[in-house]
C-alpha atoms as a PDB file:
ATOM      1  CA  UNK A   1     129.537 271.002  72.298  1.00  0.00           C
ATOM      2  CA  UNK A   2     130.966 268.078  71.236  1.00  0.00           C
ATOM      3  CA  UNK A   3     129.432 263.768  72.153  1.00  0.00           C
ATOM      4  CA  UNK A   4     132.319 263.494  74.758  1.00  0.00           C
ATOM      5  CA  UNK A   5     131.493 266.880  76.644  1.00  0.00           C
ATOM      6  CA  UNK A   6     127.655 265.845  76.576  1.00  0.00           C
ATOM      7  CA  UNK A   7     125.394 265.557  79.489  1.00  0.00           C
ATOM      8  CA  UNK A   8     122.922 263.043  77.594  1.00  0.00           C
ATOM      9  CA  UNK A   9     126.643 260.738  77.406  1.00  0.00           C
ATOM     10  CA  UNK A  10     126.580 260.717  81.339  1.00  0.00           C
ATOM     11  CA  UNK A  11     122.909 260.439  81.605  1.00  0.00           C
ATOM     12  CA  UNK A  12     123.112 256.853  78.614  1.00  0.00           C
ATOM     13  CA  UNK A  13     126.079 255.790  80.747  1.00  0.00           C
ATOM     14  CA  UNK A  14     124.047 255.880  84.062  1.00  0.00           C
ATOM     15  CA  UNK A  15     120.891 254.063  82.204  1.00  0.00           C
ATOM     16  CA  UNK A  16     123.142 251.265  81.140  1.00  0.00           C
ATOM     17  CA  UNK A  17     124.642 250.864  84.234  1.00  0.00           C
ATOM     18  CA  UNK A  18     120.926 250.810  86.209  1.00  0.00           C
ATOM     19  CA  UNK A  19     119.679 248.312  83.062  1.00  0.00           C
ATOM     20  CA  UNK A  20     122.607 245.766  83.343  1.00  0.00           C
ATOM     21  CA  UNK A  21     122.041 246.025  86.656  1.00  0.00           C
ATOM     22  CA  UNK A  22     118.371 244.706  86.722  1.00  0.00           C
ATOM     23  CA  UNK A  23     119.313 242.127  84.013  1.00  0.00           C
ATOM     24  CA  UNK A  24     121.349 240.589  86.773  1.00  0.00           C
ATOM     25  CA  UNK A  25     124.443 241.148  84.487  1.00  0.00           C
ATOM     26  CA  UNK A  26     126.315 241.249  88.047  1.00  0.00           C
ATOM     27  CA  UNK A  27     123.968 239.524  90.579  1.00  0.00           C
ATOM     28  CA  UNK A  28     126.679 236.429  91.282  1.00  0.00           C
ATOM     29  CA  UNK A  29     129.278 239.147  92.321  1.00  0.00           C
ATOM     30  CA  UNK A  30     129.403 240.335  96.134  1.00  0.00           C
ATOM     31  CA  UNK A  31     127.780 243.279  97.063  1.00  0.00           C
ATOM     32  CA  UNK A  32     130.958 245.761  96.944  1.00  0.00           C
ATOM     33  CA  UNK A  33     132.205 244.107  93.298  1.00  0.00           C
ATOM     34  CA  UNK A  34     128.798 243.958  92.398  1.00  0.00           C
ATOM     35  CA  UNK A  35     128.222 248.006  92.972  1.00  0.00           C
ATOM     36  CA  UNK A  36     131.640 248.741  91.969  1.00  0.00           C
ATOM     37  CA  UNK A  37     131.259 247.152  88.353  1.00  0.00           C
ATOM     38  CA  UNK A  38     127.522 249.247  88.034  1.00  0.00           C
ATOM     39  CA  UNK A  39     129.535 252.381  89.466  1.00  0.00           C
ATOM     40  CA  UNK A  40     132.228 252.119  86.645  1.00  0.00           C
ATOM     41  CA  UNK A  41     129.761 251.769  83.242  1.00  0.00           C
ATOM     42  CA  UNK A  42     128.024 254.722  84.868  1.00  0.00           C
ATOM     43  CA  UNK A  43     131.442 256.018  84.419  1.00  0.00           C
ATOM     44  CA  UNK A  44     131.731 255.424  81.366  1.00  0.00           C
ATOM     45  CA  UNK A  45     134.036 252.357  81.648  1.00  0.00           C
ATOM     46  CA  UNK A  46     132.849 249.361  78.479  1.00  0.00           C
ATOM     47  CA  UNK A  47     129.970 247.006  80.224  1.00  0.00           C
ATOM     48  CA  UNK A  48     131.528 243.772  78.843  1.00  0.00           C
ATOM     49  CA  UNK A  49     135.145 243.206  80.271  1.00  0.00           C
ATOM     50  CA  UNK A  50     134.018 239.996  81.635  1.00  0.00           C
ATOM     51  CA  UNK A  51     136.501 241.063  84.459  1.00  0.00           C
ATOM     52  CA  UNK A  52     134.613 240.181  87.128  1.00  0.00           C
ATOM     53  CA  UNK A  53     132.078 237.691  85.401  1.00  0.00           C
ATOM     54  CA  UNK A  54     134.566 234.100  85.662  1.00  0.00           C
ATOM     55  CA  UNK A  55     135.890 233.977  81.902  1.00  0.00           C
ATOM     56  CA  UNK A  56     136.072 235.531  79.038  1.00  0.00           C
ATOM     57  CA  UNK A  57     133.974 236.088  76.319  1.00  0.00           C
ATOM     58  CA  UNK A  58     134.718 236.938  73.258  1.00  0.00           C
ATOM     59  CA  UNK A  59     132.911 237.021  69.319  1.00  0.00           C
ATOM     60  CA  UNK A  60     134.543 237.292  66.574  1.00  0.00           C
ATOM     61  CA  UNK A  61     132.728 238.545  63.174  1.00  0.00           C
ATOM     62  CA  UNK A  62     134.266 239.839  59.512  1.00  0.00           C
ATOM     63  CA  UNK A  63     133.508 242.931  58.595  1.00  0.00           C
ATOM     64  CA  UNK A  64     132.394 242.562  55.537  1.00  0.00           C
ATOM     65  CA  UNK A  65     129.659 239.528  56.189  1.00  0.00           C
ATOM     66  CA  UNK A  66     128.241 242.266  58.716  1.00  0.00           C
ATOM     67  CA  UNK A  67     128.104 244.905  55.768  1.00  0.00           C
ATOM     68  CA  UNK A  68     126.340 242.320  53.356  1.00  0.00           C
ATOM     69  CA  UNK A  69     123.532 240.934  55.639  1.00  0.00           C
ATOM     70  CA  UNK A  70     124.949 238.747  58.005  1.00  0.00           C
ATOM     71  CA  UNK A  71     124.219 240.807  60.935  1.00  0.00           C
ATOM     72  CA  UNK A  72     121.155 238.922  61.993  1.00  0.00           C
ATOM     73  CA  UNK A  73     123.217 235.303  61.662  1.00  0.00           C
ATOM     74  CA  UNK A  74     125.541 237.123  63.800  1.00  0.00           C
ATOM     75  CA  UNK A  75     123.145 237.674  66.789  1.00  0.00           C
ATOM     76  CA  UNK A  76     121.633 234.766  66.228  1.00  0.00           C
ATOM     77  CA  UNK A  77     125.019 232.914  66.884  1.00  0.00           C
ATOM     78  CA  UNK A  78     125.932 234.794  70.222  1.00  0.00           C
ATOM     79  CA  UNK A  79     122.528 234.860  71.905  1.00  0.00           C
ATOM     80  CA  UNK A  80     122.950 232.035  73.432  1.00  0.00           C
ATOM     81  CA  UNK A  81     126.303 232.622  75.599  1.00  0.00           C
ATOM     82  CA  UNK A  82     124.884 236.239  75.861  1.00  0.00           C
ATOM     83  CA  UNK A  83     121.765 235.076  77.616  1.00  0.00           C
ATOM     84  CA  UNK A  84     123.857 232.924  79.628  1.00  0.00           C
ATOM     85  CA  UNK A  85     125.612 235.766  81.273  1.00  0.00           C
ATOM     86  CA  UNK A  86     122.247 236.965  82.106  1.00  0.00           C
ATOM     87  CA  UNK A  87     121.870 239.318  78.943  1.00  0.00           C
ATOM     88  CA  UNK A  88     118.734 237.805  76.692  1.00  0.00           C
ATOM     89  CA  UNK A  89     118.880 239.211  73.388  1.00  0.00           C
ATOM     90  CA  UNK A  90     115.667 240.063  71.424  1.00  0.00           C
ATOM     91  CA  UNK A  91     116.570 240.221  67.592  1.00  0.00           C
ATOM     92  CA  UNK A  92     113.680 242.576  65.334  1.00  0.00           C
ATOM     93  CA  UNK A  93     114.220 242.757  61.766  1.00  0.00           C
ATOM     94  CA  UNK A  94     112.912 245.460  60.240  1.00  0.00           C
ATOM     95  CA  UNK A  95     112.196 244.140  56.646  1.00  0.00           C
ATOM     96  CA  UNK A  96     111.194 247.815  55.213  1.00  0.00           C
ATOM     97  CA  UNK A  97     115.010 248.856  56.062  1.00  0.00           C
ATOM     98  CA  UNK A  98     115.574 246.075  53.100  1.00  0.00           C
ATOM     99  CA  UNK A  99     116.865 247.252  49.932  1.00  0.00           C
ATOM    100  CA  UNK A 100     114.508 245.239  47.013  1.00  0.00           C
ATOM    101  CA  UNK A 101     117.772 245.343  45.049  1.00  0.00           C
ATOM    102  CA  UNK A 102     119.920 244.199  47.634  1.00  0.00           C
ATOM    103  CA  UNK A 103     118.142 240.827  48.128  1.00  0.00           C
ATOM    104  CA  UNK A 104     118.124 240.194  44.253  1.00  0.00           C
ATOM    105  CA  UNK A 105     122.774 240.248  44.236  1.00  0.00           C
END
């Protein structure tokens, strides 16, 4: 069976919802909008369409900064507007994921 014909898909869509849900993601929204936004990322519907949340949001990154180490600077960069919307970020490097040679180029 296949990721899209998955029940642990449903069952990571329904977490998400309940988690964004307690992070306040939606807590300015009335009631009905509020439970109709948690309703459709249970669904499987992308958490961050802004939609609903009074503008849009939107980060850019290349590719290829990502690929050579930049991902932290990246997080780093849109942590702030993301805890804005009521979504702190917590960034962990893991420095034994670090290639010794890859630091050296």
């Amino acid at each position: 069976m296949g990721w899209f014909g998955n029940s642990k898909l449903g069952e990571a869509q329904r977490a998400l919802a309940r988690e964004l849900a307690e992070a306040e993601l939606w807590a300015h929204l009335s009631p009905d909008i509020r439970d109709a936004e948690q309703l459709a990322v249970a669904a499987g519907r992308f958490p961050f369409s802004f939609e609903h949340l009074g503008e849009t949001v939107m980060f850019s990154m290349d590719g290829e900064n990502l690929a050579e180490g930049g991902v932290e600077e990246f997080l780093q960069t849109i942590s702030p507007e993301l805890e804005r919307h009521g979504l702190p970020l917590e960034i962990d490097i893991n420095p034994g994921n670090v290639d010794p040679a890859d630091e050296a180029s």
